[in-house]
PDB file of N, CA and C in Angstrom:
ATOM      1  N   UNK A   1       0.844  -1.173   0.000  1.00  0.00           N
ATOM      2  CA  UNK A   1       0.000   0.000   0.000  1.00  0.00           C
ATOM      3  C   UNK A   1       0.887   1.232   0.000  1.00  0.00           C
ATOM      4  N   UNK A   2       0.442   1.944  -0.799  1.00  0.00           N
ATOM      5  CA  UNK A   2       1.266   3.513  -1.191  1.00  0.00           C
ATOM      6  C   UNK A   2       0.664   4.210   0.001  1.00  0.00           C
ATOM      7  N   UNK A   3       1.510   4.900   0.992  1.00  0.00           N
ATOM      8  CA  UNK A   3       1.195   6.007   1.949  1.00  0.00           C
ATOM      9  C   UNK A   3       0.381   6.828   1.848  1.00  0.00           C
ATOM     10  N   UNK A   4       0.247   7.601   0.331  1.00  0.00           N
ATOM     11  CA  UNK A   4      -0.193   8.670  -0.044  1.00  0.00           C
ATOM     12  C   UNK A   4      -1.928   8.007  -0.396  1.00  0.00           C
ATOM     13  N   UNK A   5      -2.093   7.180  -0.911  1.00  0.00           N
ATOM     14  CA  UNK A   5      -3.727   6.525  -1.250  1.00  0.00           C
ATOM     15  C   UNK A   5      -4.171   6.107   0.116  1.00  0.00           C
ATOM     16  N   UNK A   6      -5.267   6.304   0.157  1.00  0.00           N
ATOM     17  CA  UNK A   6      -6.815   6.407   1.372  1.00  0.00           C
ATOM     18  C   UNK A   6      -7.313   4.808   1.145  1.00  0.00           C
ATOM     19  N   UNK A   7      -6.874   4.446   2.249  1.00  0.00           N
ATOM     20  CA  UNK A   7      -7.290   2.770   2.244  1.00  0.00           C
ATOM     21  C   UNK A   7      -9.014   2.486   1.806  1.00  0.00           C
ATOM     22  N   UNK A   8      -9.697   2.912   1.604  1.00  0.00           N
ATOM     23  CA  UNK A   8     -10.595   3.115   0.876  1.00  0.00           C
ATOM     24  C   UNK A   8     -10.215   2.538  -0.712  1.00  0.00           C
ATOM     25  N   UNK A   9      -9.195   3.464  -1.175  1.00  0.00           N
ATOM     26  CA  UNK A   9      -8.946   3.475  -2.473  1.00  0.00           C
ATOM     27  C   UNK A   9      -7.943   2.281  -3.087  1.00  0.00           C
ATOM     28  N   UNK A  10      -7.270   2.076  -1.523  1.00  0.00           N
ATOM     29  CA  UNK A  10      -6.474   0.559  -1.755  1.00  0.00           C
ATOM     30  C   UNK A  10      -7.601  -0.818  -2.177  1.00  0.00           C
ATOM     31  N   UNK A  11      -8.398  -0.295  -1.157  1.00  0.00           N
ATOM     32  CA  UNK A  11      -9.493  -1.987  -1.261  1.00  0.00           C
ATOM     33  C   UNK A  11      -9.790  -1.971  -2.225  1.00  0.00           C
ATOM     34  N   UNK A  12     -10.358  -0.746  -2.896  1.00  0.00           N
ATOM     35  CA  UNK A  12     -10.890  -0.912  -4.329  1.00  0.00           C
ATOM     36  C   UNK A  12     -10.252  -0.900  -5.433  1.00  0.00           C
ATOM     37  N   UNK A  13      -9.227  -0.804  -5.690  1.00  0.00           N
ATOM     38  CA  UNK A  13      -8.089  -0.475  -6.522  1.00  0.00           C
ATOM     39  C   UNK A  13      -7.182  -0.817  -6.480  1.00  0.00           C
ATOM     40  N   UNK A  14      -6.936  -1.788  -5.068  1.00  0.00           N
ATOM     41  CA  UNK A  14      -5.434  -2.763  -5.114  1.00  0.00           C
ATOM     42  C   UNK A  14      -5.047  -3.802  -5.900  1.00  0.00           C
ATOM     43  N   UNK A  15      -3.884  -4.805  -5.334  1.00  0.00           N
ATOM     44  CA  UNK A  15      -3.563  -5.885  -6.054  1.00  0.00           C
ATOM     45  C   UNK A  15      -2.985  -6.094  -4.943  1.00  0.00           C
ATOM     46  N   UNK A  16      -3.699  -7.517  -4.153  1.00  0.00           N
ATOM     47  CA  UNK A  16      -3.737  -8.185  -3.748  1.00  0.00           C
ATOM     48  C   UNK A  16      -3.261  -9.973  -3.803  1.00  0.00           C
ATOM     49  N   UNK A  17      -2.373 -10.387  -3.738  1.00  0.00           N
ATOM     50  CA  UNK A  17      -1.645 -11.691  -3.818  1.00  0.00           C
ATOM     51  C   UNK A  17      -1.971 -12.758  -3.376  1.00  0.00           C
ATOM     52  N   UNK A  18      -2.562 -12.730  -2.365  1.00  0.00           N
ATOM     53  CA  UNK A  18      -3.114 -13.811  -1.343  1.00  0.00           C
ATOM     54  C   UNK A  18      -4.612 -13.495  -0.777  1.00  0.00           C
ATOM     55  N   UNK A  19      -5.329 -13.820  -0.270  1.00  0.00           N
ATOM     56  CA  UNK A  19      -6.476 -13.491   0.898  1.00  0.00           C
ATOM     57  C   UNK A  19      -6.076 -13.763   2.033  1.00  0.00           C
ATOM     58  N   UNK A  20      -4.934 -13.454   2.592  1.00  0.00           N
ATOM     59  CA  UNK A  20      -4.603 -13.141   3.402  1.00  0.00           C
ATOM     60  C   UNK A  20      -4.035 -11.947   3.564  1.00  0.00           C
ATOM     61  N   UNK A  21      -3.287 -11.580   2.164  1.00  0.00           N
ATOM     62  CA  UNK A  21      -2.776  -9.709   1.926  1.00  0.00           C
ATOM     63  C   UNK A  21      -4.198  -9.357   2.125  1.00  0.00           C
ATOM     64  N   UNK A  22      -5.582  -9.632   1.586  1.00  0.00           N
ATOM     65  CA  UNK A  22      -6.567  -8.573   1.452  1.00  0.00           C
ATOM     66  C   UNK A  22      -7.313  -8.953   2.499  1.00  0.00           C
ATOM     67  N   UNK A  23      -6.920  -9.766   3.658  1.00  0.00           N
ATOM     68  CA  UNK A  23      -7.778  -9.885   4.666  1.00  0.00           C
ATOM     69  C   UNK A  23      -6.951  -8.636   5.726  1.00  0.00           C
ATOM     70  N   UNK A  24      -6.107  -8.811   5.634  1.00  0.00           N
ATOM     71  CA  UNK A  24      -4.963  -7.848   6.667  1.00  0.00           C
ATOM     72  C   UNK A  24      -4.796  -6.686   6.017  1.00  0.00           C
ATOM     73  N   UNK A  25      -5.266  -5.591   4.698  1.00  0.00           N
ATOM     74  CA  UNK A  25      -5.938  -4.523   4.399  1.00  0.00           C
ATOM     75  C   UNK A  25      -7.176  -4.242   4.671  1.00  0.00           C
ATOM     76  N   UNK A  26      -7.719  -5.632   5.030  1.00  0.00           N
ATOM     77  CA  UNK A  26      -9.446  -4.801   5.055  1.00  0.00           C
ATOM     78  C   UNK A  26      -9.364  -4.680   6.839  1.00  0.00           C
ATOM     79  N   UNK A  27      -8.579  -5.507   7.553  1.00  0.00           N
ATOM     80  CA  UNK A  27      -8.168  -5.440   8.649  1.00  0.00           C
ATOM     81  C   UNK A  27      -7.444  -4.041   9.466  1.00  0.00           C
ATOM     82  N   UNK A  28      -6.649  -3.350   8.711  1.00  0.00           N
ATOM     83  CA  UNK A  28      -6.062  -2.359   8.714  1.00  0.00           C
ATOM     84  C   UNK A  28      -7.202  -1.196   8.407  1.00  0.00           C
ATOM     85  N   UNK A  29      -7.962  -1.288   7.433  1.00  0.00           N
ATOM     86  CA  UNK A  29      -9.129  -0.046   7.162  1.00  0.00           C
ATOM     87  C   UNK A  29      -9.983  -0.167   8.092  1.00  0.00           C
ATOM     88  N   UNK A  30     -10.458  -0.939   8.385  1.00  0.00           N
ATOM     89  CA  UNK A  30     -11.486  -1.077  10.000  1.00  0.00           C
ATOM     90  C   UNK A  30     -10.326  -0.490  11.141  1.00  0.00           C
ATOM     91  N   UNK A  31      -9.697  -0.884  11.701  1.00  0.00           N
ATOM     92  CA  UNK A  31      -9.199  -0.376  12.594  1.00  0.00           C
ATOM     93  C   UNK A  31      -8.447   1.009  12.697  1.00  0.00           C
ATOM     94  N   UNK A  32      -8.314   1.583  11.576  1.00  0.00           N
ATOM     95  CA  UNK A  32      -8.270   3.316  10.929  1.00  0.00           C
ATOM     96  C   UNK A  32      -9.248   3.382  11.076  1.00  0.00           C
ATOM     97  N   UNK A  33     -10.385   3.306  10.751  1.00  0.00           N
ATOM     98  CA  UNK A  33     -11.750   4.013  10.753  1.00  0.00           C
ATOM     99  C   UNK A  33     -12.083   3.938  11.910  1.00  0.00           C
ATOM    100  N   UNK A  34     -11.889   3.237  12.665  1.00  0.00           N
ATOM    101  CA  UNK A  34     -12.735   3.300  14.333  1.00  0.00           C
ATOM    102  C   UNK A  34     -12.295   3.907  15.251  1.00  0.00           C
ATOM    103  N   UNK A  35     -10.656   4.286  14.803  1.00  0.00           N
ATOM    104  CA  UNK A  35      -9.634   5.414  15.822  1.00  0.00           C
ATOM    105  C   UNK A  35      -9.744   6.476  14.954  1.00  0.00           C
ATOM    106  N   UNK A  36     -10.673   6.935  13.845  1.00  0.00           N
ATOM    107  CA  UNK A  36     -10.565   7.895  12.872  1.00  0.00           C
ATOM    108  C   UNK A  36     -12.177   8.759  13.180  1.00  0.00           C
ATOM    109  N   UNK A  37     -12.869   8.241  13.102  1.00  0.00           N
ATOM    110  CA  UNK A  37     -13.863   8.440  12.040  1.00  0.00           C
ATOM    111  C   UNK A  37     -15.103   7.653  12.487  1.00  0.00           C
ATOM    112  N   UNK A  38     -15.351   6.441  13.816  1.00  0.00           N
ATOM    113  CA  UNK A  38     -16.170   6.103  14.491  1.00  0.00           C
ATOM    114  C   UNK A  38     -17.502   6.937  15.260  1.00  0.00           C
ATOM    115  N   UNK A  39     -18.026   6.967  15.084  1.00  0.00           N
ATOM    116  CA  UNK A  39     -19.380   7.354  16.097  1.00  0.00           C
ATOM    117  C   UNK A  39     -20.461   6.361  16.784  1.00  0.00           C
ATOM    118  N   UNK A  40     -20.896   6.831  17.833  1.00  0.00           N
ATOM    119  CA  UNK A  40     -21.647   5.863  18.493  1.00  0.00           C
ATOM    120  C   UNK A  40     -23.054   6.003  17.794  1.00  0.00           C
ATOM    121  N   UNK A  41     -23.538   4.843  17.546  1.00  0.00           N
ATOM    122  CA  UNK A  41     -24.734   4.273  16.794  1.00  0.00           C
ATOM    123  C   UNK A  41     -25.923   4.608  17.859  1.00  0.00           C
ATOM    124  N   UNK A  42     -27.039   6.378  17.424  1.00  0.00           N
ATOM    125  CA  UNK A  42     -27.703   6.747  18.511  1.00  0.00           C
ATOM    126  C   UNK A  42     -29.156   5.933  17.922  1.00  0.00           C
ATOM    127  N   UNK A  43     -30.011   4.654  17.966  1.00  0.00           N
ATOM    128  CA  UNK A  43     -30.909   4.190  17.722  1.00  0.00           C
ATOM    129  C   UNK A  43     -32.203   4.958  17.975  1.00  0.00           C
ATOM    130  N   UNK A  44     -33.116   5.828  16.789  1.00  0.00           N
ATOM    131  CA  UNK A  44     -33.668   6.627  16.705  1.00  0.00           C
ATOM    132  C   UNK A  44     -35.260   5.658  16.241  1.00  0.00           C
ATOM    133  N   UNK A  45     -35.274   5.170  16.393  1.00  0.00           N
ATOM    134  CA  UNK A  45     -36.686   4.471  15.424  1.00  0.00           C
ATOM    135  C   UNK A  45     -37.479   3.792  16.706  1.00  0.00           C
ATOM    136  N   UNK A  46     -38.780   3.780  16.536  1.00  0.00           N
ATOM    137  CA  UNK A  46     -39.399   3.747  18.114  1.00  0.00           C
ATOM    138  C   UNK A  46     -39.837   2.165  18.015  1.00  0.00           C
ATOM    139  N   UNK A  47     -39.651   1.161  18.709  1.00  0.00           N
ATOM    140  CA  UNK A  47     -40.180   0.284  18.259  1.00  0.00           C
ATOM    141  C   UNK A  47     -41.216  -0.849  17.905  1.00  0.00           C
ATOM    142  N   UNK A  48     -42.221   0.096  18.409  1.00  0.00           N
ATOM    143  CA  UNK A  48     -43.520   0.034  18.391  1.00  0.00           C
ATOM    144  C   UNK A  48     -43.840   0.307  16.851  1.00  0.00           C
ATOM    145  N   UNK A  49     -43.351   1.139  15.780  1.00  0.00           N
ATOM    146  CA  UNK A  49     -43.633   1.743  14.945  1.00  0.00           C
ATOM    147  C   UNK A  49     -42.961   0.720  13.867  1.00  0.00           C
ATOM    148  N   UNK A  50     -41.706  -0.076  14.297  1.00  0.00           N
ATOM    149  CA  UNK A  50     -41.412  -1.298  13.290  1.00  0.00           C
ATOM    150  C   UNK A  50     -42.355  -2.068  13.470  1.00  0.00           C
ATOM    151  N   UNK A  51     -42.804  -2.594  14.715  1.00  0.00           N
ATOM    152  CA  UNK A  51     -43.207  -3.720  14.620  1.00  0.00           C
ATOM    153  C   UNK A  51     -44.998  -3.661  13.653  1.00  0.00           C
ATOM    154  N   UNK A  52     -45.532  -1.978  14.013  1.00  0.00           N
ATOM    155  CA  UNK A  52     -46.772  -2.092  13.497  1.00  0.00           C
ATOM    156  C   UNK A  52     -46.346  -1.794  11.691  1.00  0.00           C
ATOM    157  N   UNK A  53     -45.229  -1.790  11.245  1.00  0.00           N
ATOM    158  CA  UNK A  53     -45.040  -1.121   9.958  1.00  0.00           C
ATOM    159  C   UNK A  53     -44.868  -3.136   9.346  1.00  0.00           C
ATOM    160  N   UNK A  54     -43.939  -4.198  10.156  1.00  0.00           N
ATOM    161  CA  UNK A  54     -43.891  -5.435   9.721  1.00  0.00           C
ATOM    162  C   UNK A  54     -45.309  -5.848   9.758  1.00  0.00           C
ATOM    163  N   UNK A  55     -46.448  -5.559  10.289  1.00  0.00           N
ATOM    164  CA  UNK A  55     -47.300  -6.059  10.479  1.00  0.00           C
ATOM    165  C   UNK A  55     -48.222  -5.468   9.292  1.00  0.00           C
ATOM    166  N   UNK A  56     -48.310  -4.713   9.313  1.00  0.00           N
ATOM    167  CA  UNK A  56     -48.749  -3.973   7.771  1.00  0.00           C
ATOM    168  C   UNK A  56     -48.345  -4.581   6.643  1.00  0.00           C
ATOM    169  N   UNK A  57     -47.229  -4.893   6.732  1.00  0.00           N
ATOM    170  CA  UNK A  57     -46.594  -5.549   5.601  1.00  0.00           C
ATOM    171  C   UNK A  57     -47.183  -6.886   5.418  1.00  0.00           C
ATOM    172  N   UNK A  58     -47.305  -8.001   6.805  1.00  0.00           N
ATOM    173  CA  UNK A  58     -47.831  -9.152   6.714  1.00  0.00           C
ATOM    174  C   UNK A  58     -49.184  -8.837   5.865  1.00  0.00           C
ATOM    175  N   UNK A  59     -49.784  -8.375   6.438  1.00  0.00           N
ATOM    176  CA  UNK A  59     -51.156  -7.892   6.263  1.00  0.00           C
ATOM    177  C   UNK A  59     -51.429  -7.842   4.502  1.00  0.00           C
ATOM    178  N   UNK A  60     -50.633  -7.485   3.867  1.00  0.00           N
ATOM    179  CA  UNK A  60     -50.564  -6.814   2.770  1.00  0.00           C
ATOM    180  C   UNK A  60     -50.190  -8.249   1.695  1.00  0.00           C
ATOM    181  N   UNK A  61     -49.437  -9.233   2.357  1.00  0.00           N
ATOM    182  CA  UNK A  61     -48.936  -9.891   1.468  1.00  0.00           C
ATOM    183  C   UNK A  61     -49.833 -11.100   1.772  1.00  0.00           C
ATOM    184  N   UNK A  62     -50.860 -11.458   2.789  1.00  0.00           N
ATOM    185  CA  UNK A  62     -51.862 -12.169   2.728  1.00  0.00           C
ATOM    186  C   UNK A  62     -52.836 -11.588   2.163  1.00  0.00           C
ATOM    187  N   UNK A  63     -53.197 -10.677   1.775  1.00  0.00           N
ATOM    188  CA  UNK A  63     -54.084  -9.909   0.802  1.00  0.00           C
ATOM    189  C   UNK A  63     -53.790 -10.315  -0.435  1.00  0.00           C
ATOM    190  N   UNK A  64     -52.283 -10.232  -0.545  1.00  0.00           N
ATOM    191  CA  UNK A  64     -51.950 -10.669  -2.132  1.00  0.00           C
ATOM    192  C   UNK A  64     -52.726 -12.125  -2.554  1.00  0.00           C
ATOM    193  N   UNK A  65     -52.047 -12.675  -1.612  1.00  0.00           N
ATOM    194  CA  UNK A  65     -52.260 -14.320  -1.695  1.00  0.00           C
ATOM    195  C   UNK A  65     -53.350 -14.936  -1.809  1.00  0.00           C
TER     196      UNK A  65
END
């Protein structure tokens, strides 16, 4: 990996020898990103409102049927 390219641009654009070279780059980009660029996952969706939105859905596809 060239210093100057954004491991981003390695995964997608490398050359890779083994799956083990591209397991230990994709290894290396996760662990940059989580000391980089991580945020905590704030769960916003109420869940009363999935469960009546899956149920709608059931609803909908026994209608089909």
């Amino acid at each position: 990996m060239v210093g100057s390219e954004s491991p981003p641009y390695v995964l997608k654009h490398g050359v890779f020898h083994s799956v083990v070279d591209l397991q230990a780059a994709i290894n290396r980009f996760i662990a940059e990103h989580n000391e980089t660029e991580a945020k905590p996952f704030i769960w916003r969706a109420v869940p009363d409102e999935i469960i009546a939105a899956r149920n709608r859905g059931f609803q909908m596809l026994d209608s089909i049927h």
